[in-house]
C-alpha atoms as a PDB file:
ATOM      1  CA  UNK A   1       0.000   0.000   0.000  1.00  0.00           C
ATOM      2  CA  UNK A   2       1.363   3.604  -0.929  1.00  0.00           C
ATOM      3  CA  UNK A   3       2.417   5.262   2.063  1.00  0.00           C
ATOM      4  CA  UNK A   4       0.030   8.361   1.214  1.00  0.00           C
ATOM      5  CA  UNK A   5      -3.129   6.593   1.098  1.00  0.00           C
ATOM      6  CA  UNK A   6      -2.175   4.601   4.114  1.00  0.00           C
ATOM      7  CA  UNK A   7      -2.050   8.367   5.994  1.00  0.00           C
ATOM      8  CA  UNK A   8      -5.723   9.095   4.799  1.00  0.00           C
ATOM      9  CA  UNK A   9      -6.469   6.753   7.378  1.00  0.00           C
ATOM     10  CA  UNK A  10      -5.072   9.492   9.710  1.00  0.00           C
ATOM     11  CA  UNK A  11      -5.467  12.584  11.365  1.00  0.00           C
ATOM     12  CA  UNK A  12      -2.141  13.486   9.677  1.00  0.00           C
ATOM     13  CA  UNK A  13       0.550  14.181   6.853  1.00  0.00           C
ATOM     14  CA  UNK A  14       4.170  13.196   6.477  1.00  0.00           C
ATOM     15  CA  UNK A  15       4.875  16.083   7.112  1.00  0.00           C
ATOM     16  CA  UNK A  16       2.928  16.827  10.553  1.00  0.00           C
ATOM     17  CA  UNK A  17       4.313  13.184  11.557  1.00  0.00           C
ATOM     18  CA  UNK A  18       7.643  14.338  11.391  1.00  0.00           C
ATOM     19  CA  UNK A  19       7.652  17.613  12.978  1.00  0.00           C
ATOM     20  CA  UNK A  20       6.963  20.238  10.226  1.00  0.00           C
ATOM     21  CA  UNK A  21       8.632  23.002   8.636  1.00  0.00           C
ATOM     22  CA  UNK A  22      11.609  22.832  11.246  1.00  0.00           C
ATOM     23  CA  UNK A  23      12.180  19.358  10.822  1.00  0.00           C
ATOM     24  CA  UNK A  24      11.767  19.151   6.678  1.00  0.00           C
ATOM     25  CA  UNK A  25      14.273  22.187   6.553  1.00  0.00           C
ATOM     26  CA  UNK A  26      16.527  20.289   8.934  1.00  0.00           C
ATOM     27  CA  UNK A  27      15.974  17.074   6.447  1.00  0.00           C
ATOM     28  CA  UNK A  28      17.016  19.271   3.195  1.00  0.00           C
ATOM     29  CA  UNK A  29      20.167  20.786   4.793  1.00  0.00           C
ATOM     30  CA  UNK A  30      21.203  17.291   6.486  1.00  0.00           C
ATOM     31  CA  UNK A  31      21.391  15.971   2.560  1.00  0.00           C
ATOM     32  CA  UNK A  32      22.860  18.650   0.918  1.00  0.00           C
ATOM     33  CA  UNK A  33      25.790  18.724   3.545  1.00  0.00           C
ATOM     34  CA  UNK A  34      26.243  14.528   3.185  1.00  0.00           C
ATOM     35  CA  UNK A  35      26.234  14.909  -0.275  1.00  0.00           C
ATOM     36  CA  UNK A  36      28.930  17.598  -0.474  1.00  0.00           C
ATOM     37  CA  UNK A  37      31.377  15.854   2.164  1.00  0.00           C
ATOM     38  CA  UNK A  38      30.513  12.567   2.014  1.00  0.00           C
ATOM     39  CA  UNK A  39      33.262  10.667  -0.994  1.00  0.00           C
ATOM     40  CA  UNK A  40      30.537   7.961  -1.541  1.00  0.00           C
ATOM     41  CA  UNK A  41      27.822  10.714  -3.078  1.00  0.00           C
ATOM     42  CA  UNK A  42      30.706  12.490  -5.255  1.00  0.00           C
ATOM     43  CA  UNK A  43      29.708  11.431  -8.348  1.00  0.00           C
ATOM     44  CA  UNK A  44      26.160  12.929  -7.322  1.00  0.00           C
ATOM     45  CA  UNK A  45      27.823  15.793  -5.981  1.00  0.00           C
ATOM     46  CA  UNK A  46      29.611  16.145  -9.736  1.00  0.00           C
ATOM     47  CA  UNK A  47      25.894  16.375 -11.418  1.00  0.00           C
ATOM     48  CA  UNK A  48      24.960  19.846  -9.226  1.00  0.00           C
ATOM     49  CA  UNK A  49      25.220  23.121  -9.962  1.00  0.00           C
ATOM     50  CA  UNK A  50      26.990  24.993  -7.502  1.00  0.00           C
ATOM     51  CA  UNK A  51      26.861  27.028  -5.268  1.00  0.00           C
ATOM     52  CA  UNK A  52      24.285  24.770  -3.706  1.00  0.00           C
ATOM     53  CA  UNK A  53      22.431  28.423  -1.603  1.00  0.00           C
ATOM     54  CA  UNK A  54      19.452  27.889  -4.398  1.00  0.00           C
ATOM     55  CA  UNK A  55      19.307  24.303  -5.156  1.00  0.00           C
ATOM     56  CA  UNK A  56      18.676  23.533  -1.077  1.00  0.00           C
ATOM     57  CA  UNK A  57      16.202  26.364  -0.684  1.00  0.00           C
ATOM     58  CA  UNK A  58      13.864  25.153  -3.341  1.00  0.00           C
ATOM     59  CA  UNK A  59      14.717  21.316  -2.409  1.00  0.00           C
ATOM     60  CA  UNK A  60      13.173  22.091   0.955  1.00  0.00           C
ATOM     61  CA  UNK A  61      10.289  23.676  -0.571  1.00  0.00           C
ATOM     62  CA  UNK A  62       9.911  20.803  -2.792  1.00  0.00           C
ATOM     63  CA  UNK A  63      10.263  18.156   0.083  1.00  0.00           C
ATOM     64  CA  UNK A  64       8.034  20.220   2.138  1.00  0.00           C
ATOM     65  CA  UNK A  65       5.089  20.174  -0.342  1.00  0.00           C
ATOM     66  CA  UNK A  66       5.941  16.268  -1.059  1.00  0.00           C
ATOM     67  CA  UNK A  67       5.223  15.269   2.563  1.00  0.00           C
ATOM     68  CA  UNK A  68       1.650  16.939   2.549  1.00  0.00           C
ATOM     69  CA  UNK A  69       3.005  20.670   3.897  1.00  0.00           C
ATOM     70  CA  UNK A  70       2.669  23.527   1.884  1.00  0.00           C
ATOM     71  CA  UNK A  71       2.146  23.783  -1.403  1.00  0.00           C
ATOM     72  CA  UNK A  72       4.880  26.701  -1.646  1.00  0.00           C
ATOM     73  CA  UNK A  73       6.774  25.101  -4.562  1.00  0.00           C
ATOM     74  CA  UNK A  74       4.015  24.431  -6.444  1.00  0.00           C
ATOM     75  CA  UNK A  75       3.145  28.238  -6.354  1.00  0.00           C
ATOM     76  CA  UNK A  76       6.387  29.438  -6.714  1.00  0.00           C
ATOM     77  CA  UNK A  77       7.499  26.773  -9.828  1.00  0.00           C
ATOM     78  CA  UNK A  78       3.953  24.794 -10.954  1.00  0.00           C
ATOM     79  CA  UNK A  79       3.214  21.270 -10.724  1.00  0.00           C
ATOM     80  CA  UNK A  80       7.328  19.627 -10.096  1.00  0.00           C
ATOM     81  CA  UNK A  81       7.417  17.283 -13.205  1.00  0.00           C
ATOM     82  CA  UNK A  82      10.394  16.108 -11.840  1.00  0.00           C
ATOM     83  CA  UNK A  83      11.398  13.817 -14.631  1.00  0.00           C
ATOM     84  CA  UNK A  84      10.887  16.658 -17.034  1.00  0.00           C
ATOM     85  CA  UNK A  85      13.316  18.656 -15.171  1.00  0.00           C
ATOM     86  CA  UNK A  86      15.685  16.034 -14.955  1.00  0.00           C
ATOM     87  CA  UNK A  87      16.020  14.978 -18.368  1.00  0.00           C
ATOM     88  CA  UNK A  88      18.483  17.200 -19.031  1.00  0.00           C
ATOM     89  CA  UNK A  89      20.895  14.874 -16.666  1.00  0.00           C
ATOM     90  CA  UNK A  90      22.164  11.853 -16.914  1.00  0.00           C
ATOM     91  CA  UNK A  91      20.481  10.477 -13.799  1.00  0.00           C
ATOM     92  CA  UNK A  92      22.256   6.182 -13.786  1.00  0.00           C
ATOM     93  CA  UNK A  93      21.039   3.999 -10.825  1.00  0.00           C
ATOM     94  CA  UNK A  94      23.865   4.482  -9.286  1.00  0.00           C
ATOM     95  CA  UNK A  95      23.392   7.966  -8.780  1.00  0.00           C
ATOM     96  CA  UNK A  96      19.489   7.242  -8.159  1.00  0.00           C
ATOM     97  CA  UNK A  97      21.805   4.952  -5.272  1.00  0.00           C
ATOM     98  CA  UNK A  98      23.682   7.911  -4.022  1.00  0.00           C
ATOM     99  CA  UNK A  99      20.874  10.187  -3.659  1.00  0.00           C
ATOM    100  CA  UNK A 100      19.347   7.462  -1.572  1.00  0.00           C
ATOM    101  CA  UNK A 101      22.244   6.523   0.359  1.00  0.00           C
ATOM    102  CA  UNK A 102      22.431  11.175   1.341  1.00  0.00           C
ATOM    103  CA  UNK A 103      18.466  10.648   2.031  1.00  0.00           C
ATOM    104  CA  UNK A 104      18.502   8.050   4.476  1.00  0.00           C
ATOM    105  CA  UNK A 105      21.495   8.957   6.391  1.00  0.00           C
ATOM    106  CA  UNK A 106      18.944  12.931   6.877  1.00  0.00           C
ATOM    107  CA  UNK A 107      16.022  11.011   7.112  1.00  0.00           C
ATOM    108  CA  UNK A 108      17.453   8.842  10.211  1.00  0.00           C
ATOM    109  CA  UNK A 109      19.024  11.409  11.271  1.00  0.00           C
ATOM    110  CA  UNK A 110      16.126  14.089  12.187  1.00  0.00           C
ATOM    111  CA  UNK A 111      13.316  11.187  12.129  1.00  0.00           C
ATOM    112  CA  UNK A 112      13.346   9.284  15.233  1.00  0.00           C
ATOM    113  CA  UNK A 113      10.303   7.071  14.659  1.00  0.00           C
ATOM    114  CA  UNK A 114      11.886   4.342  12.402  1.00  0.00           C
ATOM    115  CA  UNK A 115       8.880   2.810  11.142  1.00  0.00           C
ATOM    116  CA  UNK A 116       8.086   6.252   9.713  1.00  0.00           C
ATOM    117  CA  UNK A 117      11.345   6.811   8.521  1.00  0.00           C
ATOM    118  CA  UNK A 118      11.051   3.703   6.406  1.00  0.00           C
ATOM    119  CA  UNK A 119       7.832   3.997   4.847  1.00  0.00           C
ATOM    120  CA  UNK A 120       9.109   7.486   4.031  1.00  0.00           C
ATOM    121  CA  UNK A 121      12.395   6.287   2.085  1.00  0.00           C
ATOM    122  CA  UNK A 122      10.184   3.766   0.525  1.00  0.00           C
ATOM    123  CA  UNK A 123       8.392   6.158  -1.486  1.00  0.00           C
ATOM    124  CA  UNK A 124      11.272   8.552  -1.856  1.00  0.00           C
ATOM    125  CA  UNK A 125      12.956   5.048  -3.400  1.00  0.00           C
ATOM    126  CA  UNK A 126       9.782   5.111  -5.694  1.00  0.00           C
ATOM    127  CA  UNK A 127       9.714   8.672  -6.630  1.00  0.00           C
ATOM    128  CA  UNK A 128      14.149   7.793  -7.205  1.00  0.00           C
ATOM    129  CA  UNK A 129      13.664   5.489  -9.339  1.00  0.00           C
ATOM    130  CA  UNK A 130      11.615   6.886 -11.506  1.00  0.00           C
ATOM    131  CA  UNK A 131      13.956   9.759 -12.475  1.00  0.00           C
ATOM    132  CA  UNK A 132      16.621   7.091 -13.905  1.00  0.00           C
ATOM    133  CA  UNK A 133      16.880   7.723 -17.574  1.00  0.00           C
ATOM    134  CA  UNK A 134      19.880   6.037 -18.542  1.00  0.00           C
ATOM    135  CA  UNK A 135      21.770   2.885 -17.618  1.00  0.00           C
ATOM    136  CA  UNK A 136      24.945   2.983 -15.989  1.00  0.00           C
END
């Protein structure tokens, strides 16, 4: 069952679960900090434009709005089409890998409940995957 429709079931969001704005922001900054120092994102690191200032502000805003906060980026950009936007890059499982591997390492590290934490790199993994558009 998609993690999403599982929360209709709930009083809540992703987003709420976690802790909010605080906590996304936290999230977005954690992963943009692994993936600079961390030697087994580099090649991920290699893809980004840089300086990162923009790239992890609207990140945040995207993350926020994809865990049921608000719909910020949406306003800001319109609808994400996220594998439009990436077609440009050469997105290979194994960065699709490294951009997991900076996720989980934020997500663990400012989610606490692990059972939420999971479901929530499970759908991340989803949404991941289907940005590949080239074999490594």
């Amino acid at each position: 069952m998609n993690f999403f429709r599982s929360l209709k079931k709930k009083p809540t969001t992703p987003f709420k679960a976690i802790g909010g704005q605080v906590i996304t922001n936290a999230i977005a900054e954690t992963f943009y900090d692994i993936m600079e120092g961390d030697p087994l994102a580099a090649d991920l690191m290699a893809i980004h434009p840089k300086p990162l200032t923009r790239i992890r502000e609207v990140f945040a805003l995207y993350l926020t709005m994809w865990l049921g906060g608000p719909n910020t980026y949406e306003e800001q950009f319109g609808h994400p089409r996220l594998r439009a936007r990436h077609l440009p890059f050469t997105v290979t499982p194994v960065l699709k890998e490294q951009w997991m591997y900076c996720m989980r390492k934020a997500i663990f590290k400012h989610v606490p409940d692990k059972t939420l934490a999971n479901r929530i790199l499970a759908s991340l993994n989803e949404l991941a995957e289907h940005m590949i558009n080239t074999k490594d």
